[in-house]
N, C-alpha and C. Protein backbone atom coordinates (compact mmCIF):
# COMPACT_ATOMS: atom_id res chain seq x y z
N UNK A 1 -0.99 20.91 8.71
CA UNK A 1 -0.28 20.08 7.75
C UNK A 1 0.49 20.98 6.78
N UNK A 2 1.85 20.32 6.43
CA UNK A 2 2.09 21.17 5.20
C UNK A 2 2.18 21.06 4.18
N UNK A 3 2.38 21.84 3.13
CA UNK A 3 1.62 22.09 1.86
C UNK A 3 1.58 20.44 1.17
N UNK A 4 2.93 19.99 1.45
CA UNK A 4 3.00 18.62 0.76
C UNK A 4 2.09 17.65 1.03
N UNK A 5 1.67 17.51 2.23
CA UNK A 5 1.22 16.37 2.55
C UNK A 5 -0.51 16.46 2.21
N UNK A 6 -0.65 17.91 2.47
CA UNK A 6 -2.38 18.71 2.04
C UNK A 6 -2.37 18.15 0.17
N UNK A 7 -1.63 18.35 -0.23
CA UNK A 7 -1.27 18.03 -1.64
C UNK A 7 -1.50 16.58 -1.70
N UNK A 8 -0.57 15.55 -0.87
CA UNK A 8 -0.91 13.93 -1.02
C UNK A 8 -2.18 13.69 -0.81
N UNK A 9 -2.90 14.40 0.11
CA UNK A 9 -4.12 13.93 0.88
C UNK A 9 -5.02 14.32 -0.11
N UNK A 10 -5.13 15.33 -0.86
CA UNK A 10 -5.98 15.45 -1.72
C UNK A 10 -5.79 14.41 -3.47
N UNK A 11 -5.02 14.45 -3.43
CA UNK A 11 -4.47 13.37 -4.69
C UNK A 11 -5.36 11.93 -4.21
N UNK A 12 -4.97 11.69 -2.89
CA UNK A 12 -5.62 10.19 -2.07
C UNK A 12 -7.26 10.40 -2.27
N UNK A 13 -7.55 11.65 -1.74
CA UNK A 13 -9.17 11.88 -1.77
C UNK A 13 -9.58 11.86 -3.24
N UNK A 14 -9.07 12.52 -3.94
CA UNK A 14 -9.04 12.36 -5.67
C UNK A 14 -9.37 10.91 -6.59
N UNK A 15 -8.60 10.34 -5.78
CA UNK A 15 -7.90 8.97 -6.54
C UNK A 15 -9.78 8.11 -5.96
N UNK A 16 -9.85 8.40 -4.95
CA UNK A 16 -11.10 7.53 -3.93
C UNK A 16 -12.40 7.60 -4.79
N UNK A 17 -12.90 9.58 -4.83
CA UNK A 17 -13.91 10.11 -5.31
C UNK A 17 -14.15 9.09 -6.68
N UNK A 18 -13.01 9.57 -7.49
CA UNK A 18 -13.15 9.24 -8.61
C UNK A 18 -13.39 7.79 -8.84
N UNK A 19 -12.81 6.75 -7.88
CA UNK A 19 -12.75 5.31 -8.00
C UNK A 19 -14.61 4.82 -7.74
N UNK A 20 -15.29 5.53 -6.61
CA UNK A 20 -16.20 5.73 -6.32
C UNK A 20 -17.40 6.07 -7.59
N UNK A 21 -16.96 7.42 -8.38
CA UNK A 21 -17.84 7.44 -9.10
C UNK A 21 -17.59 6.23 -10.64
N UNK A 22 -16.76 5.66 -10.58
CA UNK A 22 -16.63 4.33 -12.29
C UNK A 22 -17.68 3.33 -11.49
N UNK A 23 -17.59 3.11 -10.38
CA UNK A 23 -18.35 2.26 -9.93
C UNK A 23 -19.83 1.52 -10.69
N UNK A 24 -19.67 0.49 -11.00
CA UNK A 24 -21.21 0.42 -11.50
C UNK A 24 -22.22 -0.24 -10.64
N UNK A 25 -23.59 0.35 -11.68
CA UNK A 25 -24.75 0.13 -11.08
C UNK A 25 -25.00 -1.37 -10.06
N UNK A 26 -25.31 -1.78 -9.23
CA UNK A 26 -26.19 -3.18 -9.37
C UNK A 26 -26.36 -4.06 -9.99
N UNK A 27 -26.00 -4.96 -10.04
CA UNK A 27 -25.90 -6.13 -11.36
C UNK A 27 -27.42 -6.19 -11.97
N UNK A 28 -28.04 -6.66 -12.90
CA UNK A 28 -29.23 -6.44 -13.68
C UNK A 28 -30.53 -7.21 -12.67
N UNK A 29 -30.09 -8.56 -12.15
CA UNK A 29 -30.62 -8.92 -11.21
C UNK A 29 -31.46 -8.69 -10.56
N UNK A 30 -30.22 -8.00 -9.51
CA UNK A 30 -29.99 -7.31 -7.89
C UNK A 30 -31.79 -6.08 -8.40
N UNK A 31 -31.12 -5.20 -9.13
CA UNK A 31 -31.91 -3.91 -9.66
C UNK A 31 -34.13 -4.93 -9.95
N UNK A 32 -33.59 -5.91 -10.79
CA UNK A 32 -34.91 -6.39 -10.95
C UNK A 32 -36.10 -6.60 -9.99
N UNK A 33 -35.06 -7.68 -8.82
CA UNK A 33 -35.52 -7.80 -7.58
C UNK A 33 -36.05 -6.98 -6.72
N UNK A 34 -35.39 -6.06 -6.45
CA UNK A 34 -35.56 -4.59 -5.92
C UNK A 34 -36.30 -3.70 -6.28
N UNK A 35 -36.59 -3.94 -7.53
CA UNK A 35 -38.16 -3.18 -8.09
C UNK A 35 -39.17 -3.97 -8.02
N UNK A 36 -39.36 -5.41 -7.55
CA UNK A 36 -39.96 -6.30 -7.03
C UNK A 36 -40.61 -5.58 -5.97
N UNK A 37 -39.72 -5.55 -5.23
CA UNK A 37 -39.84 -5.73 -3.69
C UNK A 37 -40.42 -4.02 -3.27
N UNK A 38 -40.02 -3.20 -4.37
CA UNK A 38 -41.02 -2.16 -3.78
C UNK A 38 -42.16 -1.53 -4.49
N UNK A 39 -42.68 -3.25 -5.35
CA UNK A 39 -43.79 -2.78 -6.05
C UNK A 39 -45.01 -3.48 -5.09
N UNK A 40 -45.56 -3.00 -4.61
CA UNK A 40 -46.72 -3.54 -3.74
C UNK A 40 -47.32 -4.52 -4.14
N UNK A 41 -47.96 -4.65 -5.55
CA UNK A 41 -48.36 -5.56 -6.12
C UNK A 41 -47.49 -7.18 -6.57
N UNK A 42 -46.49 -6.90 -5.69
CA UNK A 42 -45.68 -7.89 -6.38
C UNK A 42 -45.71 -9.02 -4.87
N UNK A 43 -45.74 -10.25 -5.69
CA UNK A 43 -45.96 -11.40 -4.63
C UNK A 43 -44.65 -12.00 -4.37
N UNK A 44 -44.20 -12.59 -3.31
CA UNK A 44 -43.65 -13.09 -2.30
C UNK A 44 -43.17 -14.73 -3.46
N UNK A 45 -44.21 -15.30 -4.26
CA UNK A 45 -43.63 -16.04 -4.89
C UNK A 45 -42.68 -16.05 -6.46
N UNK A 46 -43.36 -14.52 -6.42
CA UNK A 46 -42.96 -14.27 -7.88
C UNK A 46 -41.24 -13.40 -7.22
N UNK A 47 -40.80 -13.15 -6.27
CA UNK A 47 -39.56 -12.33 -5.82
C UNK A 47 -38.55 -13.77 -5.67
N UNK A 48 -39.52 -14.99 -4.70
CA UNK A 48 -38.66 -15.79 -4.74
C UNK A 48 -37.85 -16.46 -6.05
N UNK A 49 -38.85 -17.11 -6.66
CA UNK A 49 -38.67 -17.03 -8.24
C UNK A 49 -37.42 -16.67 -8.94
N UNK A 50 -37.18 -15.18 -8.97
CA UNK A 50 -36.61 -13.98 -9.45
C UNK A 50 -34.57 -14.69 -8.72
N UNK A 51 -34.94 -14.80 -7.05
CA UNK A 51 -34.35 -15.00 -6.64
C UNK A 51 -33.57 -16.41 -6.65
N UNK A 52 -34.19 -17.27 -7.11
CA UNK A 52 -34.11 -18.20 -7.19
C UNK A 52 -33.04 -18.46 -8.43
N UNK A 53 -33.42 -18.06 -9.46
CA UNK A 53 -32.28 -17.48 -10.81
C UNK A 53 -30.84 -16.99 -10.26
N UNK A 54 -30.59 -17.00 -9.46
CA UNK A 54 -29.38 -16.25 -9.00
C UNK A 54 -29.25 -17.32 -7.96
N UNK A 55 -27.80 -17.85 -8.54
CA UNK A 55 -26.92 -19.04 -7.54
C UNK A 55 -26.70 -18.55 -6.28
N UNK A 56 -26.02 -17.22 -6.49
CA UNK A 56 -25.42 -16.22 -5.29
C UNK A 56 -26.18 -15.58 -4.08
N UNK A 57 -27.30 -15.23 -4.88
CA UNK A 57 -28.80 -14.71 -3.62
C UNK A 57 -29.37 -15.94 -3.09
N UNK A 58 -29.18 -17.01 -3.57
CA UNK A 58 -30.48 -18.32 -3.46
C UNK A 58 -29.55 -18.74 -2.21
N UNK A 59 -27.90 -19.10 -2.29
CA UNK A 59 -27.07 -19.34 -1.37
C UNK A 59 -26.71 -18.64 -0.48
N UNK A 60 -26.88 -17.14 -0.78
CA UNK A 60 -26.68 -16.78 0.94
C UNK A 60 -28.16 -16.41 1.66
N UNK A 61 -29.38 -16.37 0.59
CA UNK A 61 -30.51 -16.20 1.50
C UNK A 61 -30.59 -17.78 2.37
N UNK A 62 -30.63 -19.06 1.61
CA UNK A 62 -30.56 -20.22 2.52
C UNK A 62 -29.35 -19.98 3.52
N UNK A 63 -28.61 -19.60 3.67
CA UNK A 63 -27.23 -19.99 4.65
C UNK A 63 -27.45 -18.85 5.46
N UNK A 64 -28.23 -17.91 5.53
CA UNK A 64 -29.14 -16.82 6.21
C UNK A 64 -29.89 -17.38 7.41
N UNK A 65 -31.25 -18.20 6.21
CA UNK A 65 -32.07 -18.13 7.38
C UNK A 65 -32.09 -19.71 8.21
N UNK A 66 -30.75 -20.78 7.72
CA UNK A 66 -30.20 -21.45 8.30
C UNK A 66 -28.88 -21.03 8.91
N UNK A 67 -28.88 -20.33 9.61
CA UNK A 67 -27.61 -19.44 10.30
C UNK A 67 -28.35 -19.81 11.80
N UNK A 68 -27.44 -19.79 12.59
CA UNK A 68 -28.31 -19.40 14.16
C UNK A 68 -28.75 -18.33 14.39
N UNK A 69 -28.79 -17.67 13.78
CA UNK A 69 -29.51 -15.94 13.75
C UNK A 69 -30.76 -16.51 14.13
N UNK A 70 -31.28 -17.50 13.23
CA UNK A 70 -33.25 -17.62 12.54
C UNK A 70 -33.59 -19.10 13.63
N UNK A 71 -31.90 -19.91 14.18
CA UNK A 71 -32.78 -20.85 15.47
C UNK A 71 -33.53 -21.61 15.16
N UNK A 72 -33.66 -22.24 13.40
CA UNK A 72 -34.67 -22.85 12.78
C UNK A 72 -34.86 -24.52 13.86
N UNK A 73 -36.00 -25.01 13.77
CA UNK A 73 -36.09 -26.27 14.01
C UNK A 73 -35.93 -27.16 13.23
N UNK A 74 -35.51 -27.13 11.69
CA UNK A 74 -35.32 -27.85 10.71
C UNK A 74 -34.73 -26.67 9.96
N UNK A 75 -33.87 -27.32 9.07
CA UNK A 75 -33.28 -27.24 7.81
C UNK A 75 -34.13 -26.31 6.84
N UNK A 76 -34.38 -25.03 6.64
CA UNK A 76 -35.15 -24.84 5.23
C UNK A 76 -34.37 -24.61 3.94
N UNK A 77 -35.24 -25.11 2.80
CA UNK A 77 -34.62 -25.54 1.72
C UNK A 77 -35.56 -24.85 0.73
N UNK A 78 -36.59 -24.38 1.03
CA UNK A 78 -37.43 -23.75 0.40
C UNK A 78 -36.80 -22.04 0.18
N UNK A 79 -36.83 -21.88 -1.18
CA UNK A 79 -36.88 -19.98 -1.63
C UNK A 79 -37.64 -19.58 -0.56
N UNK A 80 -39.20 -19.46 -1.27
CA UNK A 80 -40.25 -19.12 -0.70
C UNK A 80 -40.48 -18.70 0.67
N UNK A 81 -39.75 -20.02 1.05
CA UNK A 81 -39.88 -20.02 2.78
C UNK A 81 -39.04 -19.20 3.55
N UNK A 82 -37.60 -19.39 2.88
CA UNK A 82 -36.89 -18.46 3.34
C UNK A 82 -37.39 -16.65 3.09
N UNK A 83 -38.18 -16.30 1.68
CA UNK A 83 -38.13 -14.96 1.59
C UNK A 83 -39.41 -14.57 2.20
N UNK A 84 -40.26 -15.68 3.35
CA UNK A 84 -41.10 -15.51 4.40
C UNK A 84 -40.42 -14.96 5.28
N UNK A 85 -39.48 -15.84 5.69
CA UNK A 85 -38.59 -15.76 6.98
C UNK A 85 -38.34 -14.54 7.01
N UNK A 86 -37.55 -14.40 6.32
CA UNK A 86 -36.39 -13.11 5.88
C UNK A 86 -37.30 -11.79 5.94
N UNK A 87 -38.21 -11.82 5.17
CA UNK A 87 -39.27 -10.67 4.81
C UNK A 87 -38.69 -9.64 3.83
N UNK A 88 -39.71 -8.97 3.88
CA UNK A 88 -38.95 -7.68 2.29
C UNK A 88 -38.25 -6.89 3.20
N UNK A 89 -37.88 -6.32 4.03
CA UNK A 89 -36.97 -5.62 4.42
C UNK A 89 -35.54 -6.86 4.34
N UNK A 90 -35.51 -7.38 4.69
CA UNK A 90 -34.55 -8.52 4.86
C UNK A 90 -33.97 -8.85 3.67
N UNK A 91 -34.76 -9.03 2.84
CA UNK A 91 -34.56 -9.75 1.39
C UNK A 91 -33.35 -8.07 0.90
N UNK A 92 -34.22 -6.88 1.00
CA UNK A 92 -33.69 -5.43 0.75
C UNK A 92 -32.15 -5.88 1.22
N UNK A 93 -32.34 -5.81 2.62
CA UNK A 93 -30.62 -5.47 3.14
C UNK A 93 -29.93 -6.86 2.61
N UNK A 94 -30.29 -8.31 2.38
CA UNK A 94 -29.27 -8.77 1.89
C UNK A 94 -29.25 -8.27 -0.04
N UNK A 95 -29.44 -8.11 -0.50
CA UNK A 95 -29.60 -7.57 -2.08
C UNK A 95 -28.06 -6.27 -1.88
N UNK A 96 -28.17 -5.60 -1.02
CA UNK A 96 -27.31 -4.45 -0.70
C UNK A 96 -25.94 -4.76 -0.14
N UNK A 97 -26.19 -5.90 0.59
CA UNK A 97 -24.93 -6.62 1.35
C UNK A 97 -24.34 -7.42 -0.21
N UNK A 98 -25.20 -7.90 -0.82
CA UNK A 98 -24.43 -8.82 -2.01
C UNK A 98 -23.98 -7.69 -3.18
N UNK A 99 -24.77 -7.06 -3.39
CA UNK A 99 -24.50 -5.86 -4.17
C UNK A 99 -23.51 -5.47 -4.29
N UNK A 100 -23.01 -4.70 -2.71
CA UNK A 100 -21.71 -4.39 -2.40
C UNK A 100 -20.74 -4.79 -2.68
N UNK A 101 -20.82 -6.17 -2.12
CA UNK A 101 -19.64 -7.03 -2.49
C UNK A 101 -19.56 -7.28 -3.65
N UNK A 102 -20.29 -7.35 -4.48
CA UNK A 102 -20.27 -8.01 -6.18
C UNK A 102 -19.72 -6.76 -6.45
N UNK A 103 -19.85 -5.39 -6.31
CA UNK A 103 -19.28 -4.25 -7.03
C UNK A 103 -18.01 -3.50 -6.87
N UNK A 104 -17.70 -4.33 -5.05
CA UNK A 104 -16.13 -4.19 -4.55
C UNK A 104 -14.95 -5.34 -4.48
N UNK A 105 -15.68 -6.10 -5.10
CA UNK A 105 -14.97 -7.37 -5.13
C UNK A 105 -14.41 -8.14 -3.87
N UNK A 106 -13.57 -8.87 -3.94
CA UNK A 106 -13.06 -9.74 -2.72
C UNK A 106 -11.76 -10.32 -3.45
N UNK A 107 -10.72 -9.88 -4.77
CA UNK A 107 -9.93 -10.11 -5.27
C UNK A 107 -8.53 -10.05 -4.28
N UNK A 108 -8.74 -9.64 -3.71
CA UNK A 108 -7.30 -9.30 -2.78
C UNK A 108 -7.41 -10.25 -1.39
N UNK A 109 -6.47 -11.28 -0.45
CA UNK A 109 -6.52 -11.17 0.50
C UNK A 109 -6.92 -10.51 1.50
N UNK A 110 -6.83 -8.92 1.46
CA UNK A 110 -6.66 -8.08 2.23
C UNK A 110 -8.08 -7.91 1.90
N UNK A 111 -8.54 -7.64 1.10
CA UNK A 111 -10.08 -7.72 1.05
C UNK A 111 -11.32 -8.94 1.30
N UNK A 112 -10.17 -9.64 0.98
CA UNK A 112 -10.92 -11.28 1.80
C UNK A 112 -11.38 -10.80 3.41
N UNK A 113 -10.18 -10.36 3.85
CA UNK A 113 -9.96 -10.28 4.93
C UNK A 113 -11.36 -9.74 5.86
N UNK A 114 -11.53 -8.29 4.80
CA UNK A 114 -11.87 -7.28 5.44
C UNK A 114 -13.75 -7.41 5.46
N UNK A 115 -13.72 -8.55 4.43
CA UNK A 115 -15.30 -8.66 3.55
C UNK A 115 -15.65 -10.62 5.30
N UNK A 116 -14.95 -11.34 5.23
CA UNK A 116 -14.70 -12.37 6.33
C UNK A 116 -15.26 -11.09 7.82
N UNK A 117 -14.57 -9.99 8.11
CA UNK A 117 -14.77 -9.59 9.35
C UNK A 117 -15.86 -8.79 9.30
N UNK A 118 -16.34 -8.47 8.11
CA UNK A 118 -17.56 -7.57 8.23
C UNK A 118 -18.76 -8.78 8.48
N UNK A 119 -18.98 -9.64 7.77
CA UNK A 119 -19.59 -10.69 7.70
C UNK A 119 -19.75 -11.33 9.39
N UNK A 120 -18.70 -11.42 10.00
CA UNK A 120 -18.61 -11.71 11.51
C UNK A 120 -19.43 -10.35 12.08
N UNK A 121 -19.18 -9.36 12.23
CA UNK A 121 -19.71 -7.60 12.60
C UNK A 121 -21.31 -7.65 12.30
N UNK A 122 -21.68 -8.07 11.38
CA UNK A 122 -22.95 -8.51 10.69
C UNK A 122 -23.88 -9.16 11.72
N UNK A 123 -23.12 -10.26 11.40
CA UNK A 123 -23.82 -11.41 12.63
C UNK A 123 -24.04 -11.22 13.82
N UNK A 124 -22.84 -10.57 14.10
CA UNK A 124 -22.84 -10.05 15.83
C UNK A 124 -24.16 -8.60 15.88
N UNK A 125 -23.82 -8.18 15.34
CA UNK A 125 -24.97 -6.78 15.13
C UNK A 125 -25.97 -7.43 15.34
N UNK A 126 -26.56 -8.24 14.09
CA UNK A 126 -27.81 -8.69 14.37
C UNK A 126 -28.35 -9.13 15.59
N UNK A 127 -27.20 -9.97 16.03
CA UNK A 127 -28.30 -10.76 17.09
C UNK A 127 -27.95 -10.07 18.11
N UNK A 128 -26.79 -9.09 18.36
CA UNK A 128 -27.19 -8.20 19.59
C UNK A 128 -28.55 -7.17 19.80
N UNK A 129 -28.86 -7.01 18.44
CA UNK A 129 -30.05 -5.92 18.37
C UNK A 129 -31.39 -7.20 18.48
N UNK A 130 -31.49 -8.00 17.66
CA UNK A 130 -32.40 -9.24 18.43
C UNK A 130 -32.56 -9.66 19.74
N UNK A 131 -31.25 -9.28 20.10
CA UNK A 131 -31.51 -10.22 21.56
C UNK A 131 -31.97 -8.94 22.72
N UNK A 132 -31.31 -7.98 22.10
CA UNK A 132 -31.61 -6.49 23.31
C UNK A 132 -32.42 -5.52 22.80
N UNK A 133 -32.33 -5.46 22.16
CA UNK A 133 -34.01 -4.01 21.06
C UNK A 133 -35.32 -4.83 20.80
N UNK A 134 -35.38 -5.66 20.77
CA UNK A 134 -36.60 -6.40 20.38
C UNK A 134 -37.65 -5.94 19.36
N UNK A 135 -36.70 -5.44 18.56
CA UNK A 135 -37.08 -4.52 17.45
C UNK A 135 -37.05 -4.66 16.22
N UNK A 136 -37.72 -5.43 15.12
CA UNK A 136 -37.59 -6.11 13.66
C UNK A 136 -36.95 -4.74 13.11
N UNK A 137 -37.50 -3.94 12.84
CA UNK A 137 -36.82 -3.10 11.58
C UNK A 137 -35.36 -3.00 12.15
N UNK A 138 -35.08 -2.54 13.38
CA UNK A 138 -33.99 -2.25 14.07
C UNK A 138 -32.61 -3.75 13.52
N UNK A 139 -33.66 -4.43 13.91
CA UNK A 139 -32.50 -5.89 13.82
C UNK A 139 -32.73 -6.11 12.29
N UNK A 140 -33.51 -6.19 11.36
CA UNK A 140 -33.44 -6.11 10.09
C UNK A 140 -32.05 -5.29 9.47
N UNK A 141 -31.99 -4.17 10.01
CA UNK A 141 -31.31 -3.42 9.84
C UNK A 141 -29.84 -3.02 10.14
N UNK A 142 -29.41 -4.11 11.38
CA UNK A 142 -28.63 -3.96 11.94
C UNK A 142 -27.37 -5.12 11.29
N UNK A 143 -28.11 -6.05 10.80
CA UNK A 143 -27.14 -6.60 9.63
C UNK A 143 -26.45 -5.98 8.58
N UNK A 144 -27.21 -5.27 7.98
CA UNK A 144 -26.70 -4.24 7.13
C UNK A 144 -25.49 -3.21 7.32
N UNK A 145 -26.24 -2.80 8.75
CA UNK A 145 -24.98 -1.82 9.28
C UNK A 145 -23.27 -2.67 9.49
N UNK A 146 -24.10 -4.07 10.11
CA UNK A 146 -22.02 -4.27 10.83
C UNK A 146 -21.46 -5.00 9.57
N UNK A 147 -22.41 -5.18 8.51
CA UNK A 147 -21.99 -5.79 7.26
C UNK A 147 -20.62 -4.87 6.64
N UNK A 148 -21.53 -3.69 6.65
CA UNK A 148 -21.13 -2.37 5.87
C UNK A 148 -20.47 -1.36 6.38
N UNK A 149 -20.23 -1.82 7.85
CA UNK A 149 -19.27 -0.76 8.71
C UNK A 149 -17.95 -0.33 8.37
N UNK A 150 -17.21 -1.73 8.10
CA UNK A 150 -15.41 -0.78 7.24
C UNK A 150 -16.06 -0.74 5.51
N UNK A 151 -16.90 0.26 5.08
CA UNK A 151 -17.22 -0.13 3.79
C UNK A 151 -15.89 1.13 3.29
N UNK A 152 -15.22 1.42 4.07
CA UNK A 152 -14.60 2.91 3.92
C UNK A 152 -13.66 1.49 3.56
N UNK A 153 -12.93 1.22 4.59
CA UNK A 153 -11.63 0.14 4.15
C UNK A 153 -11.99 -0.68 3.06
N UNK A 154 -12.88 -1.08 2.47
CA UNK A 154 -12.98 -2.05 1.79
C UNK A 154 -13.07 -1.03 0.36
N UNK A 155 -13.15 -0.11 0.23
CA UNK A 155 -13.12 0.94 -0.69
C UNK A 155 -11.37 1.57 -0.75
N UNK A 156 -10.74 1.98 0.04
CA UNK A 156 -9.90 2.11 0.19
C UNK A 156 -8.64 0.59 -0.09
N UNK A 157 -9.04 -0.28 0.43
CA UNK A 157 -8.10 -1.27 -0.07
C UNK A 157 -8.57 -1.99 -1.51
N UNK A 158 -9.74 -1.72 -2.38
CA UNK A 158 -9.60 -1.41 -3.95
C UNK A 158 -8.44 -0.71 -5.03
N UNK A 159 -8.21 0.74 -4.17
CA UNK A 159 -8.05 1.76 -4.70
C UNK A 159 -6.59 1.49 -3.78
N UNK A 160 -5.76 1.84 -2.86
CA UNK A 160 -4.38 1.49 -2.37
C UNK A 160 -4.56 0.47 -1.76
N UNK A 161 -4.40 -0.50 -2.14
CA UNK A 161 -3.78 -1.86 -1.20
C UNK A 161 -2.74 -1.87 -0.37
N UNK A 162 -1.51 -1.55 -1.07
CA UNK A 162 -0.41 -1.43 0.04
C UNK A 162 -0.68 -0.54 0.79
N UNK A 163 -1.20 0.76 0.65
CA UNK A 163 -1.42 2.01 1.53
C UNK A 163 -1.90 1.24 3.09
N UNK A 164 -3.04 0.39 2.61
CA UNK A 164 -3.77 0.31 3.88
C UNK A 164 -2.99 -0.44 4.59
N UNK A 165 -2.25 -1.29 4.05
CA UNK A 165 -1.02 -2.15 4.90
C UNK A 165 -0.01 -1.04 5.42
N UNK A 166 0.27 -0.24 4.97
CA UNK A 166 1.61 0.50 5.76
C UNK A 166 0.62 1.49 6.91
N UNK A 167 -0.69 1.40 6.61
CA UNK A 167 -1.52 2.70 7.64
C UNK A 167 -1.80 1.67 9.06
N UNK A 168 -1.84 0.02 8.45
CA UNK A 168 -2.51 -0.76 9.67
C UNK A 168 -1.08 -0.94 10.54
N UNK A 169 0.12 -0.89 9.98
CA UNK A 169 1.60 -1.00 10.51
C UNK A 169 1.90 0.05 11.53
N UNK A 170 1.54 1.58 10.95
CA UNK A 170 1.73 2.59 11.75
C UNK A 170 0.47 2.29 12.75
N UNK A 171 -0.74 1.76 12.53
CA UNK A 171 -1.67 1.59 14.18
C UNK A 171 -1.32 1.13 15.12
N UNK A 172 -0.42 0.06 14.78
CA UNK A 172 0.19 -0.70 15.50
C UNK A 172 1.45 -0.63 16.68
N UNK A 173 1.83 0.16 15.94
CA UNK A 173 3.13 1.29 16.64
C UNK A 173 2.91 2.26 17.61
């Protein structure tokens, strides 16, 4: 590369790092819960509870473990029941999946976009690792991953929006 463009690329890496580190913590919540969940002593009704206070966790843990992921035979409507279902690893990776998004926003189309296809990547992850690993932590886990797979783009279209539109133009070409 030459000098100029070694020069842009580091300005771009610059601009990222730095956008990366303003970032804040976990909403007060998210953080509460999560010291819940890895205090041993802490019960299953007292997390739901916790969870329950939060419009945002209460609605996507129900729309979770009423998803076809979980194959329910009825409707659950219960916290509780769901943060059975779900379990503490589960409860963990969605806290991290909402996290994310609460701290990268979804203000842009283009981030609509990108937060819509991870959410699809998610789903698909999961139940491919459900249906072929037969493996809880694995498939616990595997939501997380296709959640969080373009977490690079979704960081990057914060920080240049148009950029990522003129980079998805040149893929295309």
């Amino acid at each position: 590369m030459d000098m100029e463009t070694q020069e842009h690329m580091t300005r771009l890496t610059d601009d990222i790092v730095s956008f990366i580190d303003t970032l804040p913590q976990f909403p007060e919540n998210i953080a509460r819960i999560e010291k819940l969940l890895n205090d041993p002593e802490s019960k299953l009704s007292t997390i739901a509870s916790h969870i329950s206070n939060d419009v945002v966790l209460t609605t996507d843990l129900l729309k979770l473990v009423n998803s076809a992921a979980f194959s329910l035979q009825k409707k659950c409507t219960s916290i509780i029941e769901a943060v059975k279902l779900v379990g503490i690893r589960g409860i963990k990776n969605l806290l991290y999946s909402i996290g994310t998004m609460h701290l990268l926003g979804s203000a842009t189309d283009e981030q609509k976009r990108l937060w819509d296809h991870s959410y699809k990547a998610g789903f698909y992850t999961y139940n491919l690792a459900r249906n072929f690993l037969k493996n809880r932590v694995v498939t616990e886990d595997a939501y997380v991953c296709g959640l969080l797979h373009d977490l690079g783009k979704i960081v990057f279209s914060a920080v240049y929006p148009d950029l990522l539109d003129k980079i998805q133009a040149l893929k295309v070409q």
